[in-house]
N, C-alpha and C. Protein backbone atom coordinates (compact mmCIF):
# COMPACT_ATOMS: atom_id res chain seq x y z
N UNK A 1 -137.47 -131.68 42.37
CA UNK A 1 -136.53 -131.34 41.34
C UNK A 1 -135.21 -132.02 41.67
N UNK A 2 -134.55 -132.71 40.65
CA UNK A 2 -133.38 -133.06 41.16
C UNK A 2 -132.56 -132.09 41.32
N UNK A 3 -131.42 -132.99 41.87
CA UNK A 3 -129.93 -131.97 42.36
C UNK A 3 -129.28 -131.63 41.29
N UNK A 4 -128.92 -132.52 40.80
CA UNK A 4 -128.48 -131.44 39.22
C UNK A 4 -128.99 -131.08 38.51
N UNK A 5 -130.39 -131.06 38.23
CA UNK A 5 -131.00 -130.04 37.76
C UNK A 5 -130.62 -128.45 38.49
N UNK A 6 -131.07 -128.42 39.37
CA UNK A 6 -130.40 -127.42 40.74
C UNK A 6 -129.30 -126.59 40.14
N UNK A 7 -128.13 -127.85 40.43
CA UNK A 7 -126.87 -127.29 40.10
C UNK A 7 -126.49 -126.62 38.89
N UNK A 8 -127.03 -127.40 38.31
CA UNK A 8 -126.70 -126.73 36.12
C UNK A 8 -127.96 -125.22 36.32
N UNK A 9 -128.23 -124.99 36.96
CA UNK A 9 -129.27 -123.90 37.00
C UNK A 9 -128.56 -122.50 37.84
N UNK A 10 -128.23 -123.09 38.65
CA UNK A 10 -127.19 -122.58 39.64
C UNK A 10 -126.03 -121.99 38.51
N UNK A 11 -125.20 -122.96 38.05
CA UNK A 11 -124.33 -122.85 37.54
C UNK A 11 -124.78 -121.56 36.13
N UNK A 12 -125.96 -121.68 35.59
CA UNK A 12 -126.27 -121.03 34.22
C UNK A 12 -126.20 -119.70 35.05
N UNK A 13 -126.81 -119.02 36.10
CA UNK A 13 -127.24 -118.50 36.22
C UNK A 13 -126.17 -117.55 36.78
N UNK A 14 -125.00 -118.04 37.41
CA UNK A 14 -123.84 -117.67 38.02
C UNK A 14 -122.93 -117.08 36.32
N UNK A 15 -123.12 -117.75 35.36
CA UNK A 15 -122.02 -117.91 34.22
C UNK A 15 -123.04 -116.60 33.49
N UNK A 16 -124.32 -116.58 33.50
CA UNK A 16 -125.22 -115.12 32.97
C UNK A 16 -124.74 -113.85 33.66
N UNK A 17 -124.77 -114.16 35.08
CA UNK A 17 -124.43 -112.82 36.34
C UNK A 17 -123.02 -112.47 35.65
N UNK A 18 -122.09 -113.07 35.04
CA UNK A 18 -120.39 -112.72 34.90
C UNK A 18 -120.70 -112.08 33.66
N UNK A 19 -121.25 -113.04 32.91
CA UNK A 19 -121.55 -111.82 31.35
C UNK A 19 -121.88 -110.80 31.48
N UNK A 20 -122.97 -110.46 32.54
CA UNK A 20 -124.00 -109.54 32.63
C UNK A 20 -122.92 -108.30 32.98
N UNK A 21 -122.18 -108.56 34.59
CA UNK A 21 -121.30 -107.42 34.98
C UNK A 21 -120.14 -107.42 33.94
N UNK A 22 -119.96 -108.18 32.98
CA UNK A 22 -118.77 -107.44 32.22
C UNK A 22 -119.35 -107.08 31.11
N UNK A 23 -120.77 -107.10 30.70
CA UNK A 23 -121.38 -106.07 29.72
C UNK A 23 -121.22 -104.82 30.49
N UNK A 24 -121.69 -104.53 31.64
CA UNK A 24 -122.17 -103.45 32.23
C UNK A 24 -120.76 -102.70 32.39
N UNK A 25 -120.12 -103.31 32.83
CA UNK A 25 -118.36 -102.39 32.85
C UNK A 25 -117.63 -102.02 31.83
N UNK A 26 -118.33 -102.77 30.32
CA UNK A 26 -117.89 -102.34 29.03
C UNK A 26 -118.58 -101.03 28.57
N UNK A 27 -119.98 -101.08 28.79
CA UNK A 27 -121.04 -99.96 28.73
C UNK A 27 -120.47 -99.36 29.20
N UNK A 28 -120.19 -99.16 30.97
CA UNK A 28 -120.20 -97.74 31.38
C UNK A 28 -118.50 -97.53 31.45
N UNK A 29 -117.42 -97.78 30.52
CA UNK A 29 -116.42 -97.80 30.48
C UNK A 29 -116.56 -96.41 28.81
N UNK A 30 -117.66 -97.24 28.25
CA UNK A 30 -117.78 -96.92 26.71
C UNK A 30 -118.58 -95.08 26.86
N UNK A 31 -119.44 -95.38 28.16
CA UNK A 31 -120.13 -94.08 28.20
C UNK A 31 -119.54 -93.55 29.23
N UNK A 32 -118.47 -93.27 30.28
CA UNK A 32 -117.62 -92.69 30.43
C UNK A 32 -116.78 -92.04 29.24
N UNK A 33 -115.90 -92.58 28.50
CA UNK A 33 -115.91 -92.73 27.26
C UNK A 33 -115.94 -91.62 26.49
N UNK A 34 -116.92 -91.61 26.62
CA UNK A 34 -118.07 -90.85 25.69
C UNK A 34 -118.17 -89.33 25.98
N UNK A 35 -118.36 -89.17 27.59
CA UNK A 35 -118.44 -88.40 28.19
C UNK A 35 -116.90 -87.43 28.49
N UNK A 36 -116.22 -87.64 28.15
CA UNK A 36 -114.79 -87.24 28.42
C UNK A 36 -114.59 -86.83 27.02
N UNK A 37 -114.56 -87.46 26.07
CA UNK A 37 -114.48 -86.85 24.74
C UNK A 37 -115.53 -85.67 24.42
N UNK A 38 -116.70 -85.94 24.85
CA UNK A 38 -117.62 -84.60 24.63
C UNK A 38 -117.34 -83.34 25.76
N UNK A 39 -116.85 -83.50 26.85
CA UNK A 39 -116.11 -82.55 27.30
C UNK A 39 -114.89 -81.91 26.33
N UNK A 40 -114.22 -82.73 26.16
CA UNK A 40 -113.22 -82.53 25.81
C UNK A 40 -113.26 -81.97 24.16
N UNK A 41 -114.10 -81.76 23.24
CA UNK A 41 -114.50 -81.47 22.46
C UNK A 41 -115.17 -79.75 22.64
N UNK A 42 -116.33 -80.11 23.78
CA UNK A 42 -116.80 -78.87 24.30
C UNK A 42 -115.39 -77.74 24.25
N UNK A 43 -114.85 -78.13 25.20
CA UNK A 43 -113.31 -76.98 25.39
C UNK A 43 -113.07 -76.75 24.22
N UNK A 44 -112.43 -77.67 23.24
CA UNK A 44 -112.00 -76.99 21.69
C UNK A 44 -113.02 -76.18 21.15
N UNK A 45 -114.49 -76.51 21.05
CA UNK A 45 -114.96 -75.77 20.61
C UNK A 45 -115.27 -73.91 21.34
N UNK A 46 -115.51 -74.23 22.84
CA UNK A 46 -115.06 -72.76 23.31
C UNK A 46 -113.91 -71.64 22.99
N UNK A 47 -113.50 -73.10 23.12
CA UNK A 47 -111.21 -72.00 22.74
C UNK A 47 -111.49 -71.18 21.31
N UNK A 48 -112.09 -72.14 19.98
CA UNK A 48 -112.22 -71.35 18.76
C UNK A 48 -113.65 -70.25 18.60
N UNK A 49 -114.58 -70.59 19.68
CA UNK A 49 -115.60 -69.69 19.70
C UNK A 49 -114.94 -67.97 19.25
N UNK A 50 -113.73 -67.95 20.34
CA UNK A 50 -113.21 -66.81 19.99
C UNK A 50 -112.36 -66.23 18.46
N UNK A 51 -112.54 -67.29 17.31
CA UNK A 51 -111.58 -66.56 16.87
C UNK A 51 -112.01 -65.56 15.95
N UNK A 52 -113.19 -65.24 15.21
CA UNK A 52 -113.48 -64.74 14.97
C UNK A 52 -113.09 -63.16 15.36
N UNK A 53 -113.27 -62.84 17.10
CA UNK A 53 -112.74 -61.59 17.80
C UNK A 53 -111.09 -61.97 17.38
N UNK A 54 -110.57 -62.79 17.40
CA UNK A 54 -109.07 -62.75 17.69
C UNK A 54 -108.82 -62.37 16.49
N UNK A 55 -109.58 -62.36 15.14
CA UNK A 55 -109.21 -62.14 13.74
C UNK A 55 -109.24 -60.65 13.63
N UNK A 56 -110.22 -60.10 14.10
CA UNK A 56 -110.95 -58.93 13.95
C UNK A 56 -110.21 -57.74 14.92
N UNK A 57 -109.29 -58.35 16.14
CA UNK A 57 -108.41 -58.10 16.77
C UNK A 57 -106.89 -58.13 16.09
N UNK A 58 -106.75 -59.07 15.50
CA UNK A 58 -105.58 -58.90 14.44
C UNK A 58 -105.57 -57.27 13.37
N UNK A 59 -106.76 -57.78 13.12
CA UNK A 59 -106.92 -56.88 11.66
C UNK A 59 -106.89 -55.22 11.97
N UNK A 60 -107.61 -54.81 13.09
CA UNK A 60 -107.77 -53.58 13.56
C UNK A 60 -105.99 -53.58 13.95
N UNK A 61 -105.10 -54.13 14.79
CA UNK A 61 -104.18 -54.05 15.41
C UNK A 61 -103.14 -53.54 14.07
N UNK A 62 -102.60 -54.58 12.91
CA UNK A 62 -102.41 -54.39 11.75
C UNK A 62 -102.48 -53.26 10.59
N UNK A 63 -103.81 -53.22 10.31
CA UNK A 63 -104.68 -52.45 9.27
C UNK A 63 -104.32 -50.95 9.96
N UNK A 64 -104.55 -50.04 9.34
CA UNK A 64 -103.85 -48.24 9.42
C UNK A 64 -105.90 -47.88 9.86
N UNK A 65 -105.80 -47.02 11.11
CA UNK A 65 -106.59 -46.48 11.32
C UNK A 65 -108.13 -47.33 11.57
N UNK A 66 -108.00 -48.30 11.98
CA UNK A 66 -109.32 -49.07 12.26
C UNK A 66 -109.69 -48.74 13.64
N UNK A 67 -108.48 -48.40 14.74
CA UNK A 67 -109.22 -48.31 16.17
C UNK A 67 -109.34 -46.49 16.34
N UNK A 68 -110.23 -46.52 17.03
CA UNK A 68 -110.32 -45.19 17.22
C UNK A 68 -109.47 -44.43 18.16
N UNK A 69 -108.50 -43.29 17.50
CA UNK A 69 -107.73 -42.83 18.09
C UNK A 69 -108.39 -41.26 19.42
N UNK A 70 -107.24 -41.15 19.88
CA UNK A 70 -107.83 -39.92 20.73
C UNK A 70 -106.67 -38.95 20.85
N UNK A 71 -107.13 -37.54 21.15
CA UNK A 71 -106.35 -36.57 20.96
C UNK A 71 -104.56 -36.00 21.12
N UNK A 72 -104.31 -37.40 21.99
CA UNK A 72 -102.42 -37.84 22.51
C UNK A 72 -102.28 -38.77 21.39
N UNK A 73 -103.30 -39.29 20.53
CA UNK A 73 -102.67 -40.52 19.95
C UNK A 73 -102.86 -41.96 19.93
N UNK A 74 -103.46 -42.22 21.35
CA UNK A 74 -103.89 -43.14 21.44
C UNK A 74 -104.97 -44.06 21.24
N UNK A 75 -104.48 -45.43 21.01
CA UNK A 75 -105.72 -45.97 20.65
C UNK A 75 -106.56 -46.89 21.72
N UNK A 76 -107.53 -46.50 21.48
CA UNK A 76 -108.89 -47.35 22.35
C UNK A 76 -109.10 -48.71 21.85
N UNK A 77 -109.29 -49.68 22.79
CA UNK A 77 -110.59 -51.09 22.16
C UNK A 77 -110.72 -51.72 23.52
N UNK A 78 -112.11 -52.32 23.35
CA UNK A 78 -112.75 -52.64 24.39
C UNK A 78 -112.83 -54.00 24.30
N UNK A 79 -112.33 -54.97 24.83
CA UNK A 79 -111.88 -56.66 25.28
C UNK A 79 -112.60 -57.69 26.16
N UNK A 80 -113.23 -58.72 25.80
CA UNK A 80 -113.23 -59.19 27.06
C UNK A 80 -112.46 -60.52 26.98
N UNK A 81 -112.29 -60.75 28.51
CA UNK A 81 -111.53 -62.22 28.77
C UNK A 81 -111.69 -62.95 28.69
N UNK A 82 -111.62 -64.24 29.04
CA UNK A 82 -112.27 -65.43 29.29
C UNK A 82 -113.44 -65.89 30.31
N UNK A 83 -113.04 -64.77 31.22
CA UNK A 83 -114.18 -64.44 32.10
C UNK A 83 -115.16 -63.80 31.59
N UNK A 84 -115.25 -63.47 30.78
CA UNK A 84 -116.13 -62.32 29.84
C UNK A 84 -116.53 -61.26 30.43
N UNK A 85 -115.27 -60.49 31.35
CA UNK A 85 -114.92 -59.32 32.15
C UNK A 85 -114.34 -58.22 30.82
N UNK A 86 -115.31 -56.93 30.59
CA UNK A 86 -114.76 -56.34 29.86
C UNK A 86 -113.46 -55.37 30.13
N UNK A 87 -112.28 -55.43 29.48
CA UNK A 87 -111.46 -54.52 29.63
C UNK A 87 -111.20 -53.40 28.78
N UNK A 88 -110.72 -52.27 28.95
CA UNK A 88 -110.58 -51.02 28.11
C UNK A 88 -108.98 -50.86 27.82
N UNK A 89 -108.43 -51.33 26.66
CA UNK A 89 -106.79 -51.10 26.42
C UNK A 89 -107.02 -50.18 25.73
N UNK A 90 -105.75 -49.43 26.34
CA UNK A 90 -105.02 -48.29 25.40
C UNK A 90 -103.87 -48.53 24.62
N UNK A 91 -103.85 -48.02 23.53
CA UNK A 91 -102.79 -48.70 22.83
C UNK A 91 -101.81 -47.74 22.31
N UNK A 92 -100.57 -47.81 22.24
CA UNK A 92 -99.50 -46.31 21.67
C UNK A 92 -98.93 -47.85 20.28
N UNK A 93 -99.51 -47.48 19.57
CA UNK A 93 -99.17 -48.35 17.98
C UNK A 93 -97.32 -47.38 17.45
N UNK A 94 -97.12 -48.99 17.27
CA UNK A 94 -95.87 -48.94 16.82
C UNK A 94 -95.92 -50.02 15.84
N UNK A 95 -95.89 -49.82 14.81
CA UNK A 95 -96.20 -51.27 13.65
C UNK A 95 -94.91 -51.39 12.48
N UNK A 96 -94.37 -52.55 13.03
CA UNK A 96 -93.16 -52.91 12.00
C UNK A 96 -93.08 -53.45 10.96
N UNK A 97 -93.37 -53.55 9.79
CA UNK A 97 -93.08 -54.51 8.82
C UNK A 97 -91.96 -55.20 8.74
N UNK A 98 -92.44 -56.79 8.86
CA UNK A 98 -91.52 -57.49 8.74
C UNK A 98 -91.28 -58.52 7.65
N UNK A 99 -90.46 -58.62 6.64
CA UNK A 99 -89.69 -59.38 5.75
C UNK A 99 -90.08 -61.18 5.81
N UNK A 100 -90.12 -61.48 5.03
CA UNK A 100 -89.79 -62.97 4.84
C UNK A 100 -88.83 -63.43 5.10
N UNK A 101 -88.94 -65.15 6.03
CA UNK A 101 -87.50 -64.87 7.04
C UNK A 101 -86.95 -64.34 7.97
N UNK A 102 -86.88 -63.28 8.57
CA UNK A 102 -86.93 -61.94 9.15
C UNK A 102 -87.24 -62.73 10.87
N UNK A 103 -86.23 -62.83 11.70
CA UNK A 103 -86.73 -63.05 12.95
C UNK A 103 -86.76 -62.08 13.67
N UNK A 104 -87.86 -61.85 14.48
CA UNK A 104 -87.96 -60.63 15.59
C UNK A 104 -87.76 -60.85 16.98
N UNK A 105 -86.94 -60.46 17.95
CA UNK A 105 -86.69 -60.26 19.04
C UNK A 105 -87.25 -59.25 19.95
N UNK A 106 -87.30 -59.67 21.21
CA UNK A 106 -87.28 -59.05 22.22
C UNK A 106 -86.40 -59.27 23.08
N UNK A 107 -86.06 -58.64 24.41
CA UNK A 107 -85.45 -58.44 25.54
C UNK A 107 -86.20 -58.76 26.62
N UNK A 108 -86.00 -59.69 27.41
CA UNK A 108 -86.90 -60.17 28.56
C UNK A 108 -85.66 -61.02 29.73
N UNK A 109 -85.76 -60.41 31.26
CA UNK A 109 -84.84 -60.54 32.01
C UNK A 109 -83.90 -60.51 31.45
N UNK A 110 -83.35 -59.50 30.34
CA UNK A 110 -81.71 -59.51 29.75
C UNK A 110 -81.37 -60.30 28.73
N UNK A 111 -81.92 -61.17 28.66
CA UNK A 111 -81.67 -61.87 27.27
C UNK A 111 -82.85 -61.70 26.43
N UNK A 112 -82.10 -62.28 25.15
CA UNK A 112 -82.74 -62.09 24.11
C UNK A 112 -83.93 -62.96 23.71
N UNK A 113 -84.92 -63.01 23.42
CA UNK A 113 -85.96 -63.93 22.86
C UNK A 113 -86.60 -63.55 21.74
N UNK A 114 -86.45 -64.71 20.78
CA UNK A 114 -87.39 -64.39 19.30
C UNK A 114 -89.46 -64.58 19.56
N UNK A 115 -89.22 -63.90 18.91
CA UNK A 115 -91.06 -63.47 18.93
C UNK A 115 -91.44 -64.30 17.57
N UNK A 116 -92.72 -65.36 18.70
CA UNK A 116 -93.36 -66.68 17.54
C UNK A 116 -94.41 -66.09 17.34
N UNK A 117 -94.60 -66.11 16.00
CA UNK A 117 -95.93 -65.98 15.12
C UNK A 117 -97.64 -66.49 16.14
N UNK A 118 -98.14 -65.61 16.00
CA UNK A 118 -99.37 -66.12 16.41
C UNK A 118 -100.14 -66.90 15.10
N UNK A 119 -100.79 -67.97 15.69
CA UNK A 119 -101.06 -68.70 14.88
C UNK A 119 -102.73 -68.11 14.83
């Protein structure tokens, strides 16, 4: 076989190997990628798994007489976390109607802070 035959063979084969690893680093750049967004998707979809409870938690909290009270007054509901550790709150309901416009405050270390809407 000649020598440059050789060489141009050599050479094809060296110029295929460079394509080859920068397909492969585009791929697994693309399916990394891939993989980070479907995580990252996963989480949003966990976070709203809950809202359904968080609605139904609104509404009882809100609404007159949905949680079950007990003989001091208080109200019961049973919670879980994120851990999906159940907790038992008691609740002493104090419910304000508030106005359009209407900012609400609290007191926290002495100053004042307005209370943001849960979304």
């Amino acid at each position: 076989m000649p020598e440059w035959f050789e060489t141009t063979v050599i050479i094809a084969f060296a110029i295929a190997a460079v394509f080859f690893f920068a397909k492969y680093r585009e791929t697994a750049a693309a399916l990394h990628e891939c993989e980070r967004m479907k995580n990252r998707l996963s989480n949003d979809l966990d976070r709203y798994r809950d809202m359904p409870r968080l609605r139904a938690l609104r509404d009882a909290l809100v609404c007159a007489d949905s949680l079950p009270v007990d003989d001091d007054g208080r109200e019961h509901l049973l919670l879980r976390d994120g851990e999906l550790q159940l907790h038992h709150l008691t609740l002493r309901r104090q419910c304000n109607a508030v106005g359009e416009g209407e900012e609400v405050s609290y007191t926290k270390n002495g100053e004042e802070v307005v209370l943001e809407e849960l979304e």
